[in-house]
Protein backbone atom coordinates (compact mmCIF):
# COMPACT_ATOMS: atom_id res chain seq x y z
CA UNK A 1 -113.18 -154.70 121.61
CA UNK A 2 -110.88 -154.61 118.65
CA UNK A 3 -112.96 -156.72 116.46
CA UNK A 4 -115.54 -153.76 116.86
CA UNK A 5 -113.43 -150.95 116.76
CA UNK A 6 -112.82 -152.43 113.51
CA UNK A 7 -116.55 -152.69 112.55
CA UNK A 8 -117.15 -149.25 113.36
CA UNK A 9 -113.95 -148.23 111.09
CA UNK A 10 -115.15 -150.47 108.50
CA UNK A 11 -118.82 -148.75 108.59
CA UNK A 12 -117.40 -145.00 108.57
CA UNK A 13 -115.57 -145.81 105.20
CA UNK A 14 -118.62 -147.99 103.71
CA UNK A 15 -120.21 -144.32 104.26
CA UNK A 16 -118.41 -141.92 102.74
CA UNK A 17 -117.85 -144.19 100.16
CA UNK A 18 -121.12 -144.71 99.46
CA UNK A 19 -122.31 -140.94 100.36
CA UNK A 20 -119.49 -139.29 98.41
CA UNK A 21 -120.17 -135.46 97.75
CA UNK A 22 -123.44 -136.26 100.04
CA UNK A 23 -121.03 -135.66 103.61
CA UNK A 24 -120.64 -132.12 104.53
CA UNK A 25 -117.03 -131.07 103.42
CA UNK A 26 -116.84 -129.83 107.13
CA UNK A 27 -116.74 -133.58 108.56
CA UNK A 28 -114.39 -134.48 106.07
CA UNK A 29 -111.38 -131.78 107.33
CA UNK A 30 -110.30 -128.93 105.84
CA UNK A 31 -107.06 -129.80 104.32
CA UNK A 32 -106.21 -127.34 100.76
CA UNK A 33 -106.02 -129.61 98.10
CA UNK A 34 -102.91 -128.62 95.73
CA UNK A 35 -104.10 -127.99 91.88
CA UNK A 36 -102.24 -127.01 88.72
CA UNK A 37 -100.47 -123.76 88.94
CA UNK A 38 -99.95 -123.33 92.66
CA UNK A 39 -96.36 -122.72 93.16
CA UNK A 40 -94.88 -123.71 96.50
CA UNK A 41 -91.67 -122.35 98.33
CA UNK A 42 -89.60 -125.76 99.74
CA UNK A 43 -87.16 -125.14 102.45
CA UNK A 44 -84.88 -127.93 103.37
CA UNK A 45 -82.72 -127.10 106.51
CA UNK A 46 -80.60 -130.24 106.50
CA UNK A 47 -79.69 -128.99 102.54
CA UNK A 48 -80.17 -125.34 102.18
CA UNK A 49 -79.11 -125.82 98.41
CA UNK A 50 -82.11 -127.77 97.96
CA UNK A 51 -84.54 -124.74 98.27
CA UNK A 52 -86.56 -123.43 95.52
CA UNK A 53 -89.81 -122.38 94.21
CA UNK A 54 -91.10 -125.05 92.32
CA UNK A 55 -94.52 -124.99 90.27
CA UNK A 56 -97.25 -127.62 89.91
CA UNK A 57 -97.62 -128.01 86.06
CA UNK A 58 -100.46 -129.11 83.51
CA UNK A 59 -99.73 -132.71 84.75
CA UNK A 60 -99.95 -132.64 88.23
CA UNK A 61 -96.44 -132.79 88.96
CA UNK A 62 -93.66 -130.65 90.15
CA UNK A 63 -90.12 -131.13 88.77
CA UNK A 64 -86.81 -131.34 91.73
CA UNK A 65 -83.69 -131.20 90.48
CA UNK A 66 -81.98 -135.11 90.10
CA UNK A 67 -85.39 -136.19 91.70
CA UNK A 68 -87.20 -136.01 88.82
CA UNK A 69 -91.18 -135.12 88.45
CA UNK A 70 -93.20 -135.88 91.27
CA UNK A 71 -97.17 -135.89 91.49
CA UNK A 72 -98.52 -133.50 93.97
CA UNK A 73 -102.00 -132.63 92.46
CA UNK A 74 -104.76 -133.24 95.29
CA UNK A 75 -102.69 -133.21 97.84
CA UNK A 76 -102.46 -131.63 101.21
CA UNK A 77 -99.75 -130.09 102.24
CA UNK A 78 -98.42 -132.37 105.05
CA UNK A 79 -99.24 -135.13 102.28
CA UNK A 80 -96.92 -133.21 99.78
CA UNK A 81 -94.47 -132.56 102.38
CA UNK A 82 -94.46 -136.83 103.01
CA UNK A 83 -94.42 -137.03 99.45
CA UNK A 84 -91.34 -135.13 98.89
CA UNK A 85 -89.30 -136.09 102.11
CA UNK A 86 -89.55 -139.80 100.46
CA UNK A 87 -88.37 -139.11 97.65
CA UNK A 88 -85.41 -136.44 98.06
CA UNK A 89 -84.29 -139.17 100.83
CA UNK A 90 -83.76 -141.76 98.29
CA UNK A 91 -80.54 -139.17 96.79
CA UNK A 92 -80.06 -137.70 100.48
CA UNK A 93 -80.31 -139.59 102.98
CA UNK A 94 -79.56 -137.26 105.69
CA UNK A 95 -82.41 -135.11 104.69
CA UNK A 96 -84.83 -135.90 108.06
CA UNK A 97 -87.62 -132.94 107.23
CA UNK A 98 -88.95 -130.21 104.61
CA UNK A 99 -91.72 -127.92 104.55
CA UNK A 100 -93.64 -126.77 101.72
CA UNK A 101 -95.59 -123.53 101.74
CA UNK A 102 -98.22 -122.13 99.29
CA UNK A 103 -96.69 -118.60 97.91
CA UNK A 104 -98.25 -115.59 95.74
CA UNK A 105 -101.67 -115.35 95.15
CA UNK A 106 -102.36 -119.23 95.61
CA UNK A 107 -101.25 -118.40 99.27
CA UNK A 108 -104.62 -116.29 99.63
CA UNK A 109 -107.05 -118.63 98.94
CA UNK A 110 -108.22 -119.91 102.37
CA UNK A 111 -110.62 -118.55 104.68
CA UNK A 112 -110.24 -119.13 108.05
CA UNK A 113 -113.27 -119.41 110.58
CA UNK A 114 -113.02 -120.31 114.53
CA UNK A 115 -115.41 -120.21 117.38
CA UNK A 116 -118.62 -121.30 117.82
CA UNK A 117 -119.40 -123.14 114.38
CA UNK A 118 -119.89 -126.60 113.87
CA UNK A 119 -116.64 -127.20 111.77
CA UNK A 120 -114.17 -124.79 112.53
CA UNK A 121 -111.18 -124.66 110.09
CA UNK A 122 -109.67 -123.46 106.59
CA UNK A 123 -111.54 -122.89 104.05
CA UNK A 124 -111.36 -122.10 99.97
CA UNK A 125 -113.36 -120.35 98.16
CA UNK A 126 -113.49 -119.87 94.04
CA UNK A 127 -115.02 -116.25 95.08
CA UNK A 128 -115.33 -113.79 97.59
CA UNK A 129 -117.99 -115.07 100.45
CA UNK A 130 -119.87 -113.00 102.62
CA UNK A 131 -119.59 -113.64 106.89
CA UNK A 132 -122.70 -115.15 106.27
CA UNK A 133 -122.06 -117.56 103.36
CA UNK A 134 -118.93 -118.21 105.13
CA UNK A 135 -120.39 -119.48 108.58
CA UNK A 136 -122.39 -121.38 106.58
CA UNK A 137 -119.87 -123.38 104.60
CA UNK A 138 -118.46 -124.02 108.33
CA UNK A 139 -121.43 -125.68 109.32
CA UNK A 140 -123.18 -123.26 110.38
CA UNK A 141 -123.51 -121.58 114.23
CA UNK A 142 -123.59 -123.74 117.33
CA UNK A 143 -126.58 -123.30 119.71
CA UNK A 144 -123.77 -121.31 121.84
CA UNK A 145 -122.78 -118.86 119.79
CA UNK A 146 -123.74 -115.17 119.67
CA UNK A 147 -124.19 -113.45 116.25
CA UNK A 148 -124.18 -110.00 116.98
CA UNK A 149 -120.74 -109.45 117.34
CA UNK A 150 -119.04 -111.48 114.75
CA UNK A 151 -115.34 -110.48 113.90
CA UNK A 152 -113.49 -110.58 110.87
CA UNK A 153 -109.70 -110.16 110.73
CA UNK A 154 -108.78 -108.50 107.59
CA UNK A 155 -105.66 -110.28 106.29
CA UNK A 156 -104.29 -107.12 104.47
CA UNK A 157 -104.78 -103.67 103.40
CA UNK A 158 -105.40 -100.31 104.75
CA UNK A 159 -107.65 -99.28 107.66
CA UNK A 160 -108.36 -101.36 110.97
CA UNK A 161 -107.92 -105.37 110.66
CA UNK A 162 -110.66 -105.82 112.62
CA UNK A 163 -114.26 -105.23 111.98
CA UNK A 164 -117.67 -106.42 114.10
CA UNK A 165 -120.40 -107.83 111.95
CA UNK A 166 -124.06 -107.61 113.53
CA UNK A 167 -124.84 -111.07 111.76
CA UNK A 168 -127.87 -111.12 114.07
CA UNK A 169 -129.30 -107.80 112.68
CA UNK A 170 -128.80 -109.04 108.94
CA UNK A 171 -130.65 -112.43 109.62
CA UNK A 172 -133.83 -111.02 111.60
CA UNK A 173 -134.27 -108.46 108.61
CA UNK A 174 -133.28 -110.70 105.43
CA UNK A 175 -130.81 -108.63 104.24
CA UNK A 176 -127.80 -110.05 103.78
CA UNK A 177 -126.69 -106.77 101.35
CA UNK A 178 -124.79 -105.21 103.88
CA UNK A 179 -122.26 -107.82 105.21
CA UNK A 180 -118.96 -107.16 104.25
CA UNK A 181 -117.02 -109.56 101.82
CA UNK A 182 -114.45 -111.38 102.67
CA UNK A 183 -111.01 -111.27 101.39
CA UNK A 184 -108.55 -114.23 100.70
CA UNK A 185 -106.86 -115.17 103.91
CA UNK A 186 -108.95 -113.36 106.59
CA UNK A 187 -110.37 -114.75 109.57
CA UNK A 188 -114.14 -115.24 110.68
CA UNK A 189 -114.29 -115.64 114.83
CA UNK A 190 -118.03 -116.18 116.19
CA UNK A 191 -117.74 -115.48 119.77
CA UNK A 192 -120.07 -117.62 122.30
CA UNK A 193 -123.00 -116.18 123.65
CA UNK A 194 -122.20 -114.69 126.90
CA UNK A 195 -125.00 -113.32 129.38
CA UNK A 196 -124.70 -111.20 132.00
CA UNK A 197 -123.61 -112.57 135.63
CA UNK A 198 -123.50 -110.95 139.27
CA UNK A 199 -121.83 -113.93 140.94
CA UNK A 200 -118.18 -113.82 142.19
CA UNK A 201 -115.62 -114.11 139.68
CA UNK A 202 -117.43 -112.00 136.63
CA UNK A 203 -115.58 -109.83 134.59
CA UNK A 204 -116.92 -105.95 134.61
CA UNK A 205 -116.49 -104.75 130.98
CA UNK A 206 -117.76 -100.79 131.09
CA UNK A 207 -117.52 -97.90 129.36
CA UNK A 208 -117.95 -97.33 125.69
CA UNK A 209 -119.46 -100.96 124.61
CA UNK A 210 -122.68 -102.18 123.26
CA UNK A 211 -123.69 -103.58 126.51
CA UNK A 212 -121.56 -102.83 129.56
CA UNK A 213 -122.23 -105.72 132.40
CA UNK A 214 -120.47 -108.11 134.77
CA UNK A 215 -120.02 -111.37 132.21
CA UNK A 216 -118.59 -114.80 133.24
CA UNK A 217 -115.94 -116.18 130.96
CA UNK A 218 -114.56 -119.56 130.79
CA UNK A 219 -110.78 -119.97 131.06
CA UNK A 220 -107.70 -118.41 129.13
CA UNK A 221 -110.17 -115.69 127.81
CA UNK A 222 -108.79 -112.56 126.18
CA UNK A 223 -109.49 -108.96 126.13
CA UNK A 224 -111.07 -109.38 122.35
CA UNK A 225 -113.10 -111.97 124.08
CA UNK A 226 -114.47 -109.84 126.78
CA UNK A 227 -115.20 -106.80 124.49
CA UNK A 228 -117.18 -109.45 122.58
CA UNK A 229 -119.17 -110.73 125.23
CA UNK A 230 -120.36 -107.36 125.81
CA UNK A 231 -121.82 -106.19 122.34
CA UNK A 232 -118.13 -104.88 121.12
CA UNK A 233 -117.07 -101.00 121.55
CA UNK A 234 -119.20 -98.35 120.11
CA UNK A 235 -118.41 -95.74 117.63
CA UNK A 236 -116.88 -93.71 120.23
CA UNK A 237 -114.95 -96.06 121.93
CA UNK A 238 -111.15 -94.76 122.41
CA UNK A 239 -109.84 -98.62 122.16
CA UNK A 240 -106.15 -96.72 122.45
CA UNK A 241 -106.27 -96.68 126.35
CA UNK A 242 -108.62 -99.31 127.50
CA UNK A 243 -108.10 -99.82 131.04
CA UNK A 244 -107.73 -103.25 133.06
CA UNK A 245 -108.15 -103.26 136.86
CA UNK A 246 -106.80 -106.41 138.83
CA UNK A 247 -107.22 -107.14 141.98
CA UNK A 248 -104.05 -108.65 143.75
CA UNK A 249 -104.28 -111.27 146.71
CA UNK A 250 -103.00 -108.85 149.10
CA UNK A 251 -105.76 -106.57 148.71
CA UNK A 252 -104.44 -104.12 146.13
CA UNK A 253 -104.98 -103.39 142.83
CA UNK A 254 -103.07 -103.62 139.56
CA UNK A 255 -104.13 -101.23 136.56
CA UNK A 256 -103.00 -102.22 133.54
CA UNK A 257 -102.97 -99.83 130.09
CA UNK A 258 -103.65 -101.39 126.86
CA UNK A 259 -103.32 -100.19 123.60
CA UNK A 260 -106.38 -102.51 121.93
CA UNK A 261 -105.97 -100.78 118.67
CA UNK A 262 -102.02 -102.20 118.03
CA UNK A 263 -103.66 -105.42 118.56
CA UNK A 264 -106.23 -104.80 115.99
CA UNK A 265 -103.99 -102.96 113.48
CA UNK A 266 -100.64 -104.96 114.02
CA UNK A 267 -101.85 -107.94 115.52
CA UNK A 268 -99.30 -107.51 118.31
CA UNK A 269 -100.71 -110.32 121.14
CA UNK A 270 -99.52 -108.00 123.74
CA UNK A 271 -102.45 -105.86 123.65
CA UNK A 272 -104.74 -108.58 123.90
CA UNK A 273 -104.06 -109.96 127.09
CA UNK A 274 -105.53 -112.87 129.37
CA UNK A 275 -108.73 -111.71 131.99
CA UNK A 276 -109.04 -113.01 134.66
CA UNK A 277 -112.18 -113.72 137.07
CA UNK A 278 -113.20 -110.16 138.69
CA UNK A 279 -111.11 -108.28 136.81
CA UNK A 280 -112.46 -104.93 135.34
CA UNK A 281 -112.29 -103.55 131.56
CA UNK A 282 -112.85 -100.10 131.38
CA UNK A 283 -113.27 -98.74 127.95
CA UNK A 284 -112.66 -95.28 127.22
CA UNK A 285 -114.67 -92.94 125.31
CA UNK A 286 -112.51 -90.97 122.88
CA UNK A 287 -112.18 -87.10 123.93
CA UNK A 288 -113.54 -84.75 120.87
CA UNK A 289 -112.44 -81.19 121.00
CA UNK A 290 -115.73 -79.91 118.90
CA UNK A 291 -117.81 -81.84 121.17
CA UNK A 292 -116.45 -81.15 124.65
CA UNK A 293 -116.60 -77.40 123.17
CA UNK A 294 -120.43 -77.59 122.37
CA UNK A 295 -121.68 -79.36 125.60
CA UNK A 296 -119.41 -77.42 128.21
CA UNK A 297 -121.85 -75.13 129.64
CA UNK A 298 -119.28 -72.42 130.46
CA UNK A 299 -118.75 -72.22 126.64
CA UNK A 300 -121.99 -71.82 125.77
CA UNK A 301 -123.09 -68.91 128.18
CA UNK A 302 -120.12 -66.99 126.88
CA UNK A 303 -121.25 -67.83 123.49
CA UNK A 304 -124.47 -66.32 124.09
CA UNK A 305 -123.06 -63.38 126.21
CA UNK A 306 -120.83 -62.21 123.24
CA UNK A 307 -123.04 -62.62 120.75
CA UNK A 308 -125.67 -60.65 123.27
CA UNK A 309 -122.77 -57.88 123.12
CA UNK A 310 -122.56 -57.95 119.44
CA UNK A 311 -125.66 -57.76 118.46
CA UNK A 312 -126.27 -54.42 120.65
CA UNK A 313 -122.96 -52.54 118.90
CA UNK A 314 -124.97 -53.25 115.72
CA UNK A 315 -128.02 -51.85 117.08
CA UNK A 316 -126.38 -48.83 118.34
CA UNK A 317 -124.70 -48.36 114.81
């Protein structure tokens, strides 16, 4: 058995060696490489005086105090880390770990894309990719996932941090012109393709989403994940005071309120809680003073009425 476990090692190396550039950069793993000019923030807790910023120059090296220059070009960053850790222990001993982490703009190169995508991971890019190009540099979809309700995380500036992307839409037509471009450091999630189920143990999602239903989700699924299965919330979708009912062993009910949106703008976790089989996700839709106005019937016969009244004082004049 180990004489083949060997063999099979042996034959895995033979071909990347031999295939090189030829093996998708997905099956390889999706470690940054370092390069010249990325600077790096090192944080040593045994030695806090050890600390810096220190720079990758023209030579592939980065220069430590008393340690001298040490090559880090190509590396990853676990494999700098090692790098480092060996040699600051050979002047201090009683260093036992470091980390090193990417800072400034060489901190927002990566892409990162999860879900249902044949190599899910970290990726760089020299420019800015679209959800599309980016899926495909993952690998590509898996036969499970369900493109119409991509999301991207934006990593930073103003508005909401999360977007849906109809990838779907854009592939059926060939038009590719309206995905959004991604930014240095968000995050691509392709949901699985969920269908809707009336057995026990489906999770309602109503209200204002693309396609309200009962949907069965696998284990240690989220709210974002149940909003997903069902299409994502509509325009008019008040995502402020989405509603989750429980039902309790003793026959009760729990109602939880969630505040989806600080999830989506802050990224605070506790808005995007765990569902459970047979709950229910109610979503909101958001209350609009013009339009309650306009469709209450109340206001329009008085509308009508005064303007009835009007016109006959003008008459009369």
């Amino acid at each position: 058995m180990k004489i083949e476990r060997c063999r099979v090692t042996a034959i895995v190396a033979c071909l990347v060696l031999v295939l090189g550039c030829a093996v998708p950069s997905y099956l390889l793993g999706q470690e940054i490489r370092l390069r010249r000019g990325d600077r790096l923030e090192l944080a040593v807790p045994q030695r806090q005086e050890l600390g810096r910023q220190i720079v990758i120059n023209e030579r592939g090296e980065a220069y430590l105090p008393i340690v001298g220059d040490i090559v880090l070009e190509g590396m990853s960053i676990a494999e700098a880390e090692a790098t480092v850790l060996r040699r600051l222990r050979e002047f201090y001993p009683s260093v036992q770990r470091l980390t090193l982490t990417l800072v400034g703009e060489e901190s927002r190169r990566i892409i990162y894309i999860h879900g249902e995508v044949t190599g899910p991971g970290k990726y760089e890019f020299e420019g800015n990719p679209s959800v599309w190009e980016a899926i495909r540099e993952a690998g590509g979809a898996t036969s499970e996932a369900s493109l119409q309700a991509v999301r991207v995380i934006r990593a930073e500036g103003p508005g909401s941090r999360t977007s849906i992307v109809n990838l779907q839409q854009a592939i059926d037509s060939g038009n590719f012109t309206s995905l959004p471009t991604l930014r240095p450091g968000d995050t691509v999630i392709v949901p699985e393709n969920v269908i809707p189920y009336q057995g026990t143990g489906a999770v309602k999602v109503m209200g204002e989403v693309e396609r309200p239903a009962p949907y069965m989700l696998t284990e240690k699924k989220t709210l974002v994940d149940a909003l997903l299965a069902a299409g994502g919330p509509t325009e008019a979708a008040n995502l402020s005071k989405v509603k989750i009912i429980r039902l309790l062993p003793d026959g009760g009910t729990l109602t939880m309120h969630v505040d989806f949106k600080r999830y989506l703008n802050d990224g605070d976790t506790r808005h995007n809680p765990i569902i459970l089989p047979n709950d229910t996700v109610n979503v909101p839709r958001q209350s609009s003073y013009v339009r309650v106005i306009f469709t209450d019937p109340r206001f329009l016969l008085g509308l009508i009425t005064a303007g009835a009244t009007l016109a006959a004082i003008l008459i009369t004049r």
